[in-house]
N, C-alpha and C. Protein backbone atom coordinates (compact mmCIF):
# COMPACT_ATOMS: atom_id res chain seq x y z
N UNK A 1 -12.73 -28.25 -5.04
CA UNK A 1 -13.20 -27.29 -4.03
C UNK A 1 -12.65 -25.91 -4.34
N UNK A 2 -13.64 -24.58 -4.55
CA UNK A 2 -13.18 -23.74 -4.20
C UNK A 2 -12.50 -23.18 -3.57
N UNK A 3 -11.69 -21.86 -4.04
CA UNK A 3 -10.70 -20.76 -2.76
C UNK A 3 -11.25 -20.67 -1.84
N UNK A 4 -12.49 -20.14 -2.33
CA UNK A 4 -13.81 -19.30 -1.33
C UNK A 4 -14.02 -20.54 -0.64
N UNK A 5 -14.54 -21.60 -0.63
CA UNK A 5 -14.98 -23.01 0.31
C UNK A 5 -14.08 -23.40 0.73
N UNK A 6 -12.85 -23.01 0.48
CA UNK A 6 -11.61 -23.68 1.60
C UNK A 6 -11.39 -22.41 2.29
N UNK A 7 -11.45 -21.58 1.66
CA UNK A 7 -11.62 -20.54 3.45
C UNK A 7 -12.26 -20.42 3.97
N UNK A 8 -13.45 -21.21 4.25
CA UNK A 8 -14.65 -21.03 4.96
C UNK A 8 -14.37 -22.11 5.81
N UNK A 9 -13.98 -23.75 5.17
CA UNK A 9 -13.32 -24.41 6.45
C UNK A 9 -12.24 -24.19 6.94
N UNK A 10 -11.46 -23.18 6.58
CA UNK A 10 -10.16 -23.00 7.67
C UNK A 10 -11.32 -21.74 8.15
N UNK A 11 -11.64 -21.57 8.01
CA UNK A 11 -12.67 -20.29 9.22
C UNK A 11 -12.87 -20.69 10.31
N UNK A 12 -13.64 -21.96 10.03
CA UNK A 12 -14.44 -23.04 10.98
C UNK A 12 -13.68 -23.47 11.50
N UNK A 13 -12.18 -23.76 11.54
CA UNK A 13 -11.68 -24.72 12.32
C UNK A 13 -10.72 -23.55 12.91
N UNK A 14 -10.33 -22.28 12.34
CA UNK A 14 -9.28 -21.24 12.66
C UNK A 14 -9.08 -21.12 14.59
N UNK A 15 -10.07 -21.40 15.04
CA UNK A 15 -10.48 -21.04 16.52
C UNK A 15 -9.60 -21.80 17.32
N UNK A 16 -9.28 -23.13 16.65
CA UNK A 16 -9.13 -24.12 17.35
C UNK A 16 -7.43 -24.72 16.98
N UNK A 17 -7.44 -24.11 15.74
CA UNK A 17 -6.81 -24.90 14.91
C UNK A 17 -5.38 -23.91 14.63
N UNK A 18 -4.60 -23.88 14.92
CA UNK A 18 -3.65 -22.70 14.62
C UNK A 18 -2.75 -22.52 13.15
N UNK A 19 -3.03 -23.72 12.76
CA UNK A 19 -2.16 -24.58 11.49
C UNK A 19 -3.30 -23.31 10.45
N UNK A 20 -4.63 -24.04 10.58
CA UNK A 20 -5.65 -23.46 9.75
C UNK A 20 -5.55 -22.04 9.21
N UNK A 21 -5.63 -21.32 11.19
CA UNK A 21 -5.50 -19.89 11.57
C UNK A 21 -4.14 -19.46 10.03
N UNK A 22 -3.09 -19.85 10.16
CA UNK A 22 -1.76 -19.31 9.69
C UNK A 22 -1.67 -19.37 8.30
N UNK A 23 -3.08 -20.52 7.52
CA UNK A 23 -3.05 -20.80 6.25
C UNK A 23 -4.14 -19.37 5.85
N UNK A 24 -5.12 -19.21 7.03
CA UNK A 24 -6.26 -17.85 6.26
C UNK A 24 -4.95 -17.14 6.34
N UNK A 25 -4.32 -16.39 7.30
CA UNK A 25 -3.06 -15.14 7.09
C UNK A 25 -2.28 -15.33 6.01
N UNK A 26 -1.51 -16.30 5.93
CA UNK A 26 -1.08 -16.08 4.63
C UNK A 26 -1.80 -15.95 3.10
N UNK A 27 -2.78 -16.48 3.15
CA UNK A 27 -3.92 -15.99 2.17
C UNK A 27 -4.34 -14.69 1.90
N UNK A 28 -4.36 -14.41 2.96
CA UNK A 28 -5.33 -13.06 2.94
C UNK A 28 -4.19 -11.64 3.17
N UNK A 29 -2.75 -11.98 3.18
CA UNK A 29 -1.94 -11.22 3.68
C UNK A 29 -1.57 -10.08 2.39
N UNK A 30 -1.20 -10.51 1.13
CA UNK A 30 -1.63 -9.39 0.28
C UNK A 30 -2.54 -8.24 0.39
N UNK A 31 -3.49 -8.85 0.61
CA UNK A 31 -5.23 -7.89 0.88
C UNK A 31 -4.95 -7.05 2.12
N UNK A 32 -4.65 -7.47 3.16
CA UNK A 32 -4.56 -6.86 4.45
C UNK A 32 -3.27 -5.68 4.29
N UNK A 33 -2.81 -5.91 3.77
CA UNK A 33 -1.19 -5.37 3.84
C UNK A 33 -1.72 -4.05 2.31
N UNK A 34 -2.45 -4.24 1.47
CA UNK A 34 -2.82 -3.11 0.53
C UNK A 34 -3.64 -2.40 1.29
N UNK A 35 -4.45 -3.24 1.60
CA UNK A 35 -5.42 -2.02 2.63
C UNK A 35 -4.52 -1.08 3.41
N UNK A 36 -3.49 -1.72 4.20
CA UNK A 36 -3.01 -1.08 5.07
C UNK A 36 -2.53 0.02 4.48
N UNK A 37 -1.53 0.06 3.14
CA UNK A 37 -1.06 0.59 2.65
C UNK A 37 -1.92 2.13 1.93
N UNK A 38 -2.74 1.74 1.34
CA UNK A 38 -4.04 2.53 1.12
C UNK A 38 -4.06 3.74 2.42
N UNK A 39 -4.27 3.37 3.07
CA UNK A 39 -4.39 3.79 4.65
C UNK A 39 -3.48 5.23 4.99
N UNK A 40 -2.46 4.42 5.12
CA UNK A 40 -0.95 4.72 5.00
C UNK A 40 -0.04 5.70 4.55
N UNK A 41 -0.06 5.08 3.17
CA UNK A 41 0.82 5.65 1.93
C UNK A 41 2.20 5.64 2.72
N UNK A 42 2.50 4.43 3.07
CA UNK A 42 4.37 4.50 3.39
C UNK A 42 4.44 3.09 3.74
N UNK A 43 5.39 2.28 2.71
CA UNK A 43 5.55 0.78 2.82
C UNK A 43 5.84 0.24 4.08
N UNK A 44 6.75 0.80 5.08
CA UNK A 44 6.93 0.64 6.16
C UNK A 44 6.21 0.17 7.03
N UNK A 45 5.22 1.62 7.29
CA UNK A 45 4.00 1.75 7.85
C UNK A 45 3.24 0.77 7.60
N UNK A 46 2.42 0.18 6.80
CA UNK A 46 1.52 -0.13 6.10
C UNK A 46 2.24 -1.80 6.74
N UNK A 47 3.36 -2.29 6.49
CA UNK A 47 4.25 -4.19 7.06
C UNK A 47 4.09 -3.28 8.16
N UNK A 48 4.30 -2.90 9.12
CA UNK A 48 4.16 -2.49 10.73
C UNK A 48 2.79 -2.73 11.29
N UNK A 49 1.43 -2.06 10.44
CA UNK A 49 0.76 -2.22 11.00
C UNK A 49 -0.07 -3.76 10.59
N UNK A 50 0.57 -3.98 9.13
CA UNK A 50 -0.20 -5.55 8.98
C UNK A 50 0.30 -6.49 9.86
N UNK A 51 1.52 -6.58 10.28
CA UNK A 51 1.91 -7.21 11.59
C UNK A 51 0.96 -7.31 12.77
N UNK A 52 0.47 -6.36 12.85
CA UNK A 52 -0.24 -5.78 14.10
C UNK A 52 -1.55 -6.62 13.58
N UNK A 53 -2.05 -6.10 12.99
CA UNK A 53 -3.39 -6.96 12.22
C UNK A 53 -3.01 -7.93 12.80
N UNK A 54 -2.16 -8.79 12.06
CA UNK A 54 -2.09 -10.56 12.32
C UNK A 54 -2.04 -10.90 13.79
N UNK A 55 -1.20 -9.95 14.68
CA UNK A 55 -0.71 -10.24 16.17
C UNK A 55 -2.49 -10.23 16.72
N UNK A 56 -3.01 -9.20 16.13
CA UNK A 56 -4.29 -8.94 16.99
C UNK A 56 -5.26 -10.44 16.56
N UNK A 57 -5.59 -10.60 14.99
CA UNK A 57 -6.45 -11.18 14.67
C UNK A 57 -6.32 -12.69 15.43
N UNK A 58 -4.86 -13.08 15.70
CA UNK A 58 -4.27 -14.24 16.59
C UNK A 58 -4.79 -14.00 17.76
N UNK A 59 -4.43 -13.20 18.69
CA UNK A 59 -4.74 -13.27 19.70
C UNK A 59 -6.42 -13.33 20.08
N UNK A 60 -7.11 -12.65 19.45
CA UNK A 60 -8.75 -12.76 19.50
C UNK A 60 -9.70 -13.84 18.76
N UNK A 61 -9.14 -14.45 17.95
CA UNK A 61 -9.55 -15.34 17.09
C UNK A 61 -10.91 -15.64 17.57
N UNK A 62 -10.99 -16.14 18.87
CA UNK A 62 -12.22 -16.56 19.78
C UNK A 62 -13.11 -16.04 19.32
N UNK A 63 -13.25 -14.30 18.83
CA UNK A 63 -14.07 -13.39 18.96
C UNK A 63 -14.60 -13.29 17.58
N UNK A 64 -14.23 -14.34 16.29
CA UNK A 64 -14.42 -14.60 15.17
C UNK A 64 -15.72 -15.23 14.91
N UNK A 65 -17.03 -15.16 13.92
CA UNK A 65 -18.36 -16.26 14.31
C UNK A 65 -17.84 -16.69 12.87
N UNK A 66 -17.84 -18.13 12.73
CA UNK A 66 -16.82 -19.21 11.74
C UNK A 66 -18.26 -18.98 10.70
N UNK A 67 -19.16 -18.62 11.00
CA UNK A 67 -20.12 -18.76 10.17
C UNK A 67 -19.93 -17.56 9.42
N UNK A 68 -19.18 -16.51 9.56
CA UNK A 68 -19.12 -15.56 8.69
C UNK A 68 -18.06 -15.38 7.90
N UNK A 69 -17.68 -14.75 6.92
CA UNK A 69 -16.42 -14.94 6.16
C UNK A 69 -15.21 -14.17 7.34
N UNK A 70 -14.44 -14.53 6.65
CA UNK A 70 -13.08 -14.54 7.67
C UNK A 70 -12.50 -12.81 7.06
N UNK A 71 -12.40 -12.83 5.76
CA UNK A 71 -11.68 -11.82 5.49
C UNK A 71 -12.51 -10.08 6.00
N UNK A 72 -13.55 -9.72 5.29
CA UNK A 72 -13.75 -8.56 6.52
C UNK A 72 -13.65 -8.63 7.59
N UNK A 73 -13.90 -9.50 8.63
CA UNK A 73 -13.36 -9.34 10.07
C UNK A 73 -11.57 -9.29 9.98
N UNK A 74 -11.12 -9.78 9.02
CA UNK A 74 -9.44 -9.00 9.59
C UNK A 74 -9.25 -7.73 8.93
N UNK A 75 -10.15 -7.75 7.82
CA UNK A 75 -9.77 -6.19 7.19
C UNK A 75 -10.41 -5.25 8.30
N UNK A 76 -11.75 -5.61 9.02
CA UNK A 76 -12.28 -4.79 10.42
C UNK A 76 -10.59 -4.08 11.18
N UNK A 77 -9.86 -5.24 11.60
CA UNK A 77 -8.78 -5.04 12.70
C UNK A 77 -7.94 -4.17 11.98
N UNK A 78 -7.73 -4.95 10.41
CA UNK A 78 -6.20 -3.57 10.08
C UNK A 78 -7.17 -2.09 9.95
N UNK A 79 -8.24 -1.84 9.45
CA UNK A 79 -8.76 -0.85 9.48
C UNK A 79 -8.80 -0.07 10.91
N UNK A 80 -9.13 -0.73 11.47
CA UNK A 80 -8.85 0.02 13.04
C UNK A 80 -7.39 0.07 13.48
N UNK A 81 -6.53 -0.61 13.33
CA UNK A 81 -4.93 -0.02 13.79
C UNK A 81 -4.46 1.00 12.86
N UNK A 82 -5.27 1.08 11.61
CA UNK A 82 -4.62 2.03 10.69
C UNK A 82 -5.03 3.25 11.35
N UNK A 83 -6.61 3.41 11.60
CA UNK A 83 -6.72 4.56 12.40
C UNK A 83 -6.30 4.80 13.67
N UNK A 84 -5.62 3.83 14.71
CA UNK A 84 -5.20 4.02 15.51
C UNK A 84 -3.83 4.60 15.40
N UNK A 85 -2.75 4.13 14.75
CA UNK A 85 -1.81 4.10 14.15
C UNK A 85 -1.89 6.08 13.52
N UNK A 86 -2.73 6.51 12.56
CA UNK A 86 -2.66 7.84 12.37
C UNK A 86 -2.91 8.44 13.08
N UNK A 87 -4.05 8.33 14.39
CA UNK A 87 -4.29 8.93 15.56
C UNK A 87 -2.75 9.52 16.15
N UNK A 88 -1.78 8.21 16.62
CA UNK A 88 -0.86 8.72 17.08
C UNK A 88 0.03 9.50 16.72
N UNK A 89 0.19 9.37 15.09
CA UNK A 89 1.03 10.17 14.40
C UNK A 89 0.41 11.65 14.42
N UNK A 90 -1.15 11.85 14.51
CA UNK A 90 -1.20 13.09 14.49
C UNK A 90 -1.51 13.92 15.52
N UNK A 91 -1.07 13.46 16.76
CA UNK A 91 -0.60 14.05 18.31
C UNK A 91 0.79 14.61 18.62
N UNK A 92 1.74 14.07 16.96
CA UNK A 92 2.84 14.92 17.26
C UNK A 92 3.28 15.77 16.53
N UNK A 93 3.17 16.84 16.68
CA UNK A 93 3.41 17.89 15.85
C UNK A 93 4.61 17.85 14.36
N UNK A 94 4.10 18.21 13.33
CA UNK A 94 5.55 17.49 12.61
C UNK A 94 6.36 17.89 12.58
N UNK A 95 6.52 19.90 12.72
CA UNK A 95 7.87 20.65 13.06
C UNK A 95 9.16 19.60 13.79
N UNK A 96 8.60 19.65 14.96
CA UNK A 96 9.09 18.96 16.41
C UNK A 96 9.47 17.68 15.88
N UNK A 97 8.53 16.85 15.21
CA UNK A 97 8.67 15.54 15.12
C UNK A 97 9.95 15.29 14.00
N UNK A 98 9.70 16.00 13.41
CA UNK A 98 11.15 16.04 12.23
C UNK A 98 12.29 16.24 12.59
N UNK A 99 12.39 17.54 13.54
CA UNK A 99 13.61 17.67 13.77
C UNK A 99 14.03 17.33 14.95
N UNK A 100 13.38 16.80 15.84
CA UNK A 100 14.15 15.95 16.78
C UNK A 100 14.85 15.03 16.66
N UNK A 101 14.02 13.82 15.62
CA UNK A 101 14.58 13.12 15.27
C UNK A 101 15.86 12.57 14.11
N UNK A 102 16.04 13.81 14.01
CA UNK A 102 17.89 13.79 13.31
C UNK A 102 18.75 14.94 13.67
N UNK A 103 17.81 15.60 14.85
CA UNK A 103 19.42 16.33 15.41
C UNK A 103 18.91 16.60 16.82
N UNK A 104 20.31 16.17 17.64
CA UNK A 104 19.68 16.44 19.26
C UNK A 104 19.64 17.69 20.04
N UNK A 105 18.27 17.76 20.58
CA UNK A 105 18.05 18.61 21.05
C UNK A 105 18.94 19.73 21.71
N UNK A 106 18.77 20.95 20.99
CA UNK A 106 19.42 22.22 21.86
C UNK A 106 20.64 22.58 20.66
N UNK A 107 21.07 21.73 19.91
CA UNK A 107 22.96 21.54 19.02
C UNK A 107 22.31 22.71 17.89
N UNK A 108 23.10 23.40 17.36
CA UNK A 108 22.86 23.95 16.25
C UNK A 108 21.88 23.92 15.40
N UNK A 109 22.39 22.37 14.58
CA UNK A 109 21.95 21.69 13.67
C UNK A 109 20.37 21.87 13.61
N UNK A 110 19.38 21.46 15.38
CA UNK A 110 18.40 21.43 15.66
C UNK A 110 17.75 22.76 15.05
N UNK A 111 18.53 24.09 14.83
CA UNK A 111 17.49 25.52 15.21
C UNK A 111 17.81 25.55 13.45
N UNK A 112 18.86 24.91 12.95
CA UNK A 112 18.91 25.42 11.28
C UNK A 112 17.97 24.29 10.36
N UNK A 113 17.68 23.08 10.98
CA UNK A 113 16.62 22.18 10.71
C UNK A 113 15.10 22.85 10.40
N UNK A 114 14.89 23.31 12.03
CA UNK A 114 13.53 24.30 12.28
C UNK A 114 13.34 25.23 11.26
N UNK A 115 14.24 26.02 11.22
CA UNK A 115 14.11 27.31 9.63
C UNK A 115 14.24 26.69 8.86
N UNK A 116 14.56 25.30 8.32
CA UNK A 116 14.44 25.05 6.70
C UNK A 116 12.98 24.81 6.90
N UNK A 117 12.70 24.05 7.78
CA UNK A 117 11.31 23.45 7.43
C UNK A 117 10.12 24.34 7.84
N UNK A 118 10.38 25.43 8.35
CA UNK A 118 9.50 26.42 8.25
C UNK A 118 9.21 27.26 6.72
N UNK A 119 10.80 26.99 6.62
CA UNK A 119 10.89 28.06 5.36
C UNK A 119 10.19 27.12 4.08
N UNK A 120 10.38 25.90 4.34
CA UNK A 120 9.81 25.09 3.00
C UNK A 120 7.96 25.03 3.05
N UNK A 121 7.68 25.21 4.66
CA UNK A 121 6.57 25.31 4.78
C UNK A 121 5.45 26.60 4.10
N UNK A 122 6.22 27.07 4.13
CA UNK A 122 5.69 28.79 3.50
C UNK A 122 5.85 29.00 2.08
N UNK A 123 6.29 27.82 1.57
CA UNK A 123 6.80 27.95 0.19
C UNK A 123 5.76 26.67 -0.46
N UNK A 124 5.32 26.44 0.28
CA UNK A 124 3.46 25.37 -0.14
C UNK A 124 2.84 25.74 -0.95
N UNK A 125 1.97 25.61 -1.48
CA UNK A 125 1.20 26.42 -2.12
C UNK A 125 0.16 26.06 -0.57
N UNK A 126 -0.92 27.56 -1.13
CA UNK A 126 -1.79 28.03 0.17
C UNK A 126 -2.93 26.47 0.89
N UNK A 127 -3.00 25.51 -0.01
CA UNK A 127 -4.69 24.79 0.05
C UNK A 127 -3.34 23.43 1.13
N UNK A 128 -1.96 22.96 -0.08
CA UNK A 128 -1.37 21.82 0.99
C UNK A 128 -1.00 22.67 2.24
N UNK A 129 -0.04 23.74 2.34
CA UNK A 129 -0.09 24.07 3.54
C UNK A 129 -1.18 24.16 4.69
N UNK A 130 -2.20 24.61 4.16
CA UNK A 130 -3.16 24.47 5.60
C UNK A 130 -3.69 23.16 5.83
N UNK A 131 -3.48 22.44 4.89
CA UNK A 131 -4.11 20.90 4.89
C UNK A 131 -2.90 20.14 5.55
N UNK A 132 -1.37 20.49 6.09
CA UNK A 132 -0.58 20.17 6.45
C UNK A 132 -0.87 20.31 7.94
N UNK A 133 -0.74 21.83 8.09
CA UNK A 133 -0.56 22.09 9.65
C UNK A 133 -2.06 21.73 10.06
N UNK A 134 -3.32 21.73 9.24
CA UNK A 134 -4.45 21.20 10.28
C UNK A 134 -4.18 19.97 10.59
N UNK A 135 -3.14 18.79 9.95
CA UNK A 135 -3.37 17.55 10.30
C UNK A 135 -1.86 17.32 11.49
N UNK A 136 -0.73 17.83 11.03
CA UNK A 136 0.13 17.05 11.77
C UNK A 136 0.36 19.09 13.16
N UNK A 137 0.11 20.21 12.84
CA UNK A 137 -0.05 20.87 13.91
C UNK A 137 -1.06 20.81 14.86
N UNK A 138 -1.98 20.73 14.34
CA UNK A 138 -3.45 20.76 15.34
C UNK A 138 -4.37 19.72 15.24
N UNK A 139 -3.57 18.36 14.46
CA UNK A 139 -4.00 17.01 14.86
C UNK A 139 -5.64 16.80 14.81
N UNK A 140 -6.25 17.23 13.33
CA UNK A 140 -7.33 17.35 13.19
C UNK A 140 -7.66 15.96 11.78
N UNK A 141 -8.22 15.52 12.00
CA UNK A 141 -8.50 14.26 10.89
C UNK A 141 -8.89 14.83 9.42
N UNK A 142 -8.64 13.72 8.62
CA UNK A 142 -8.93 14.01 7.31
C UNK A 142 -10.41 14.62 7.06
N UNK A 143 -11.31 14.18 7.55
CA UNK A 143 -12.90 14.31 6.68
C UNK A 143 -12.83 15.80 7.50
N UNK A 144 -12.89 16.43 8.97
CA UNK A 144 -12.81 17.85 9.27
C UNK A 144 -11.92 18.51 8.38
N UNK A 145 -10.78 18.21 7.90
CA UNK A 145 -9.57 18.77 7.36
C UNK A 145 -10.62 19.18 5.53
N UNK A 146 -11.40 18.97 4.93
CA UNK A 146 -11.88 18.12 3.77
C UNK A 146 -13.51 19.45 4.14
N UNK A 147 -13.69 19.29 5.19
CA UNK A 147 -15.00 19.87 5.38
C UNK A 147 -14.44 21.45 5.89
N UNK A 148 -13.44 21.61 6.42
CA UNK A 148 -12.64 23.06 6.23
C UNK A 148 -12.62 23.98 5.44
N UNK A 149 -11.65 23.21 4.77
CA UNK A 149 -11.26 23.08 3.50
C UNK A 149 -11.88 23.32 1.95
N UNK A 150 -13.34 22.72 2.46
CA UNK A 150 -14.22 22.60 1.65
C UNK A 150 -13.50 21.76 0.21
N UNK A 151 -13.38 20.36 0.55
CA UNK A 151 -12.73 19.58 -0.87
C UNK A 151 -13.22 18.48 -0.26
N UNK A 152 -12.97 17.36 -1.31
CA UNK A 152 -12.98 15.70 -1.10
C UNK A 152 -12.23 15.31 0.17
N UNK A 153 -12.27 14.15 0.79
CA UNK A 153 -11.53 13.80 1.76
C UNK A 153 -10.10 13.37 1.10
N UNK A 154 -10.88 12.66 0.27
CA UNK A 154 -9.25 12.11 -0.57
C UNK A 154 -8.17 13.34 -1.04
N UNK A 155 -9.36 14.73 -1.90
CA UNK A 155 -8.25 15.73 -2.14
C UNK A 155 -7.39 16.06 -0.82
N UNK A 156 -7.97 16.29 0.24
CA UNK A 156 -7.62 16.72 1.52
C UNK A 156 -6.20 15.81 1.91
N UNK A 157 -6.34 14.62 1.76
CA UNK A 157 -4.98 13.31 2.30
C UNK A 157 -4.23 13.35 0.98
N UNK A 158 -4.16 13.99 -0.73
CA UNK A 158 -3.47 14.10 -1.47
C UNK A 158 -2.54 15.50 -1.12
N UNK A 159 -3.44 16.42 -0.10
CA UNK A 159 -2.51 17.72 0.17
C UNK A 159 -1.49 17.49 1.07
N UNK A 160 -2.09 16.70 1.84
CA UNK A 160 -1.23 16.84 3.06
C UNK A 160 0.53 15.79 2.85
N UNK A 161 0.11 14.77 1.80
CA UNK A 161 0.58 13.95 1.54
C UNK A 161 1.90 14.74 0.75
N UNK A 162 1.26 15.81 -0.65
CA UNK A 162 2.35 16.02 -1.25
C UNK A 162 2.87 17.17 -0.36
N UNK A 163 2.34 17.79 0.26
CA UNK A 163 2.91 18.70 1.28
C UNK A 163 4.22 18.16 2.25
N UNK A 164 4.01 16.80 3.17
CA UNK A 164 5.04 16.10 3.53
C UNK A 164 6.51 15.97 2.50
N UNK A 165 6.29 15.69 1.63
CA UNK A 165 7.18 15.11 0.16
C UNK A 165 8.21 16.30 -0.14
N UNK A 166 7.02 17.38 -0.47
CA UNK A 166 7.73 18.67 -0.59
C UNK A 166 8.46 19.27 0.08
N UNK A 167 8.23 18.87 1.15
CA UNK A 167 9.38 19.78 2.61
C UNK A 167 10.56 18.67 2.59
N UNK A 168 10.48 17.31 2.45
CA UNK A 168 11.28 16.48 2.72
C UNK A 168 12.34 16.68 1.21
N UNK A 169 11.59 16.75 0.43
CA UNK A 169 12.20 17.14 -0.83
C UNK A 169 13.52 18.78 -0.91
N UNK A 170 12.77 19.56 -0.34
CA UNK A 170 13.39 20.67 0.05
C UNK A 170 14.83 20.45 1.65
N UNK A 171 14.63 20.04 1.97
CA UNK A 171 15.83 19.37 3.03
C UNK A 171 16.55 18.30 2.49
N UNK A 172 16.36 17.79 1.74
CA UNK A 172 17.24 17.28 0.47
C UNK A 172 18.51 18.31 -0.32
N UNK A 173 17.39 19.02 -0.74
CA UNK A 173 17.97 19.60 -1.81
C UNK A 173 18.95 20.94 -0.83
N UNK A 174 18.72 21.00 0.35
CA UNK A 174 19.16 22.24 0.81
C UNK A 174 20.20 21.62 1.55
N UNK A 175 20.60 20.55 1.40
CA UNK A 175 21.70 19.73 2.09
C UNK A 175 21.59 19.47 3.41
N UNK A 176 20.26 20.22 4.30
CA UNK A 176 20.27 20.35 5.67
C UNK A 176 20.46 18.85 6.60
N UNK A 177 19.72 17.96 6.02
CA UNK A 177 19.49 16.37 7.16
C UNK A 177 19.73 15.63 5.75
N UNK A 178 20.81 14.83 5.10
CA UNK A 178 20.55 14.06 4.12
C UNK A 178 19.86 12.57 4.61
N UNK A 179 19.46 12.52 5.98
CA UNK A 179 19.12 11.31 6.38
C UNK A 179 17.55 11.10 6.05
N UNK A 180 17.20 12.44 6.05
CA UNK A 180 15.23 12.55 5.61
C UNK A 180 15.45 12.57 4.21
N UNK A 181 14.62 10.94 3.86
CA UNK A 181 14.32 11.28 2.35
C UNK A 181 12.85 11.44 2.34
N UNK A 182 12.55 11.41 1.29
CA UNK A 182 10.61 11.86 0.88
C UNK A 182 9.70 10.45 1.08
N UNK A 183 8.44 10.52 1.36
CA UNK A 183 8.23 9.14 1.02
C UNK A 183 8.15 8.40 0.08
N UNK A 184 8.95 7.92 -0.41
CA UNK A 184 8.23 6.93 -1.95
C UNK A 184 8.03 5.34 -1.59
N UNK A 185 6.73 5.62 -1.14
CA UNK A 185 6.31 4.16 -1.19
C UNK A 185 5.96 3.42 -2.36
N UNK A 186 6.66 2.19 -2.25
CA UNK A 186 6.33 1.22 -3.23
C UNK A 186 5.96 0.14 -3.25
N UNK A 187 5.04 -0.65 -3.38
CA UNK A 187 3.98 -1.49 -3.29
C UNK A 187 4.97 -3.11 -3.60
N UNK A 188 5.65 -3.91 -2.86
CA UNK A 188 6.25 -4.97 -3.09
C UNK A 188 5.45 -5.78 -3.87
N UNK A 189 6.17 -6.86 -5.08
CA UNK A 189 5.18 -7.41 -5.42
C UNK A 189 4.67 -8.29 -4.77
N UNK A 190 5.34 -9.14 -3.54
CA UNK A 190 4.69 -9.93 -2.52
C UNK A 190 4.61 -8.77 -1.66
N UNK A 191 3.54 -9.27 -0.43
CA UNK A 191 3.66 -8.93 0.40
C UNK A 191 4.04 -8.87 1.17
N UNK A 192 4.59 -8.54 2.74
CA UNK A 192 5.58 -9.04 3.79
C UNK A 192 4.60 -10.19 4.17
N UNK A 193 5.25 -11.26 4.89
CA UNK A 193 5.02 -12.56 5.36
C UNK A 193 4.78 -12.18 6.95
N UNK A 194 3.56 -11.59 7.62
CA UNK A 194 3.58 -10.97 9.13
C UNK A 194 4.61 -12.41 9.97
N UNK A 195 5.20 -11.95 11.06
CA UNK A 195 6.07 -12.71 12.10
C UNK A 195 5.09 -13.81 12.06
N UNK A 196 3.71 -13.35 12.87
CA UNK A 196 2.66 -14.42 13.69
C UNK A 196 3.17 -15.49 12.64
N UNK A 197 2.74 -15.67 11.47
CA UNK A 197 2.43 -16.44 10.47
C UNK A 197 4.19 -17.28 10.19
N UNK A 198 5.00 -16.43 10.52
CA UNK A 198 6.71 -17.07 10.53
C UNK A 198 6.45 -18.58 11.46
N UNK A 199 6.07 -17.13 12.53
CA UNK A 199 6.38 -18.58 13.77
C UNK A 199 5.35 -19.69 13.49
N UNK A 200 4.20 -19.35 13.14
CA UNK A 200 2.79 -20.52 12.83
C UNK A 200 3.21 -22.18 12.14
N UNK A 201 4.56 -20.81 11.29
CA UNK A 201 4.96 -21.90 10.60
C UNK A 201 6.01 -23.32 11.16
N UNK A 202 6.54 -22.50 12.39
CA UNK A 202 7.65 -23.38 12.68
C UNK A 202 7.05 -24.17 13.82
């Protein structure tokens, strides 16, 4: 028997069957967890929200038709928490969001944080900087950011991306927060094992 024909009867029985349910997740948990990552671009991120995937795809299972393949309907769910997931991130401004979170509000530290990362901001080149502040200042999505811009969507999420790196890179190097490093995500060669699928197991 095929991969493909044995996931079609744990499909069929996934509804009912929780054993089944926990054998498609771990199957399919590589796939879900790159997508996420894709998404993303931060290893963290990317096991946070495939978690979420699995918690959701568990809880709705019902809402699955066994007659259809199993795997786009969970790549459906991480695709939607991924955009849910950037939605929220880009309601908070990143100035603010940076430096709150490693120095408390009002202390010194907080106002010499603010000027590095202004100052690293201005030191962008012109196309990542505005592709920065349209996404994490004025919380505007990639494809508007891209149609602005006038570039690819993808060039548009490569600006904003090395734009992040670069400021984090520069507060590094300026000794200001050694607690912010840059992102370097790196692609595990397994994937994380989501909780749901821990406990499925026990």
């Amino acid at each position: 028997m095929s991969t493909a024909e044995t996931n079609a009867a744990l499909a069929r029985r996934a509804c009912s069957d929780r054993a089944a349910l926990s054998q498609l997740l771990v199957r399919h948990q590589s796939v879900v967890f790159q997508a996420c990552f894709r998404w993303l671009q931060h290893r963290q991120d990317a096991e946070d929200v495939t978690q979420e995937t699995f918690a959701r795809a568990a809880k709705y299972i019902d809402r699955f038709d066994p007659d259809k393949p199993f795997g786009p309907w969970l790549l459906s769910i991480a695709t939607n928490r991924c955009r849910t997931w950037l939605s929220k991130q880009s309601r908070q401004p990143a100035m603010s969001a940076l430096a709150d979170a490693n120095c408390p509000v009002g202390q010194p530290d907080t106002v010499l944080l603010r000027e590095e990362l202004h100052l690293a901001l201005r030191q962008l080149p012109v196309k990542q900087r505005e592709a920065f502040e349209l996404f994490h200042e004025h919380g505007i999505g990639y494809d508007e950011i891209a149609r602005r811009l006038r570039c690819p969507t993808g060039t548009a999420k490569t600006w904003v991306h090395r734009a992040r790196r670069a400021m984090m890179q520069h507060l590094r190097n300026r000794d200001v927060t050694p607690a912010i490093r840059p992102d370097e995500p790196v692609t595990p060669a397994v994937a994380p094992t989501p909780s749901f699928v821990s406990e499925a197991r026990s």
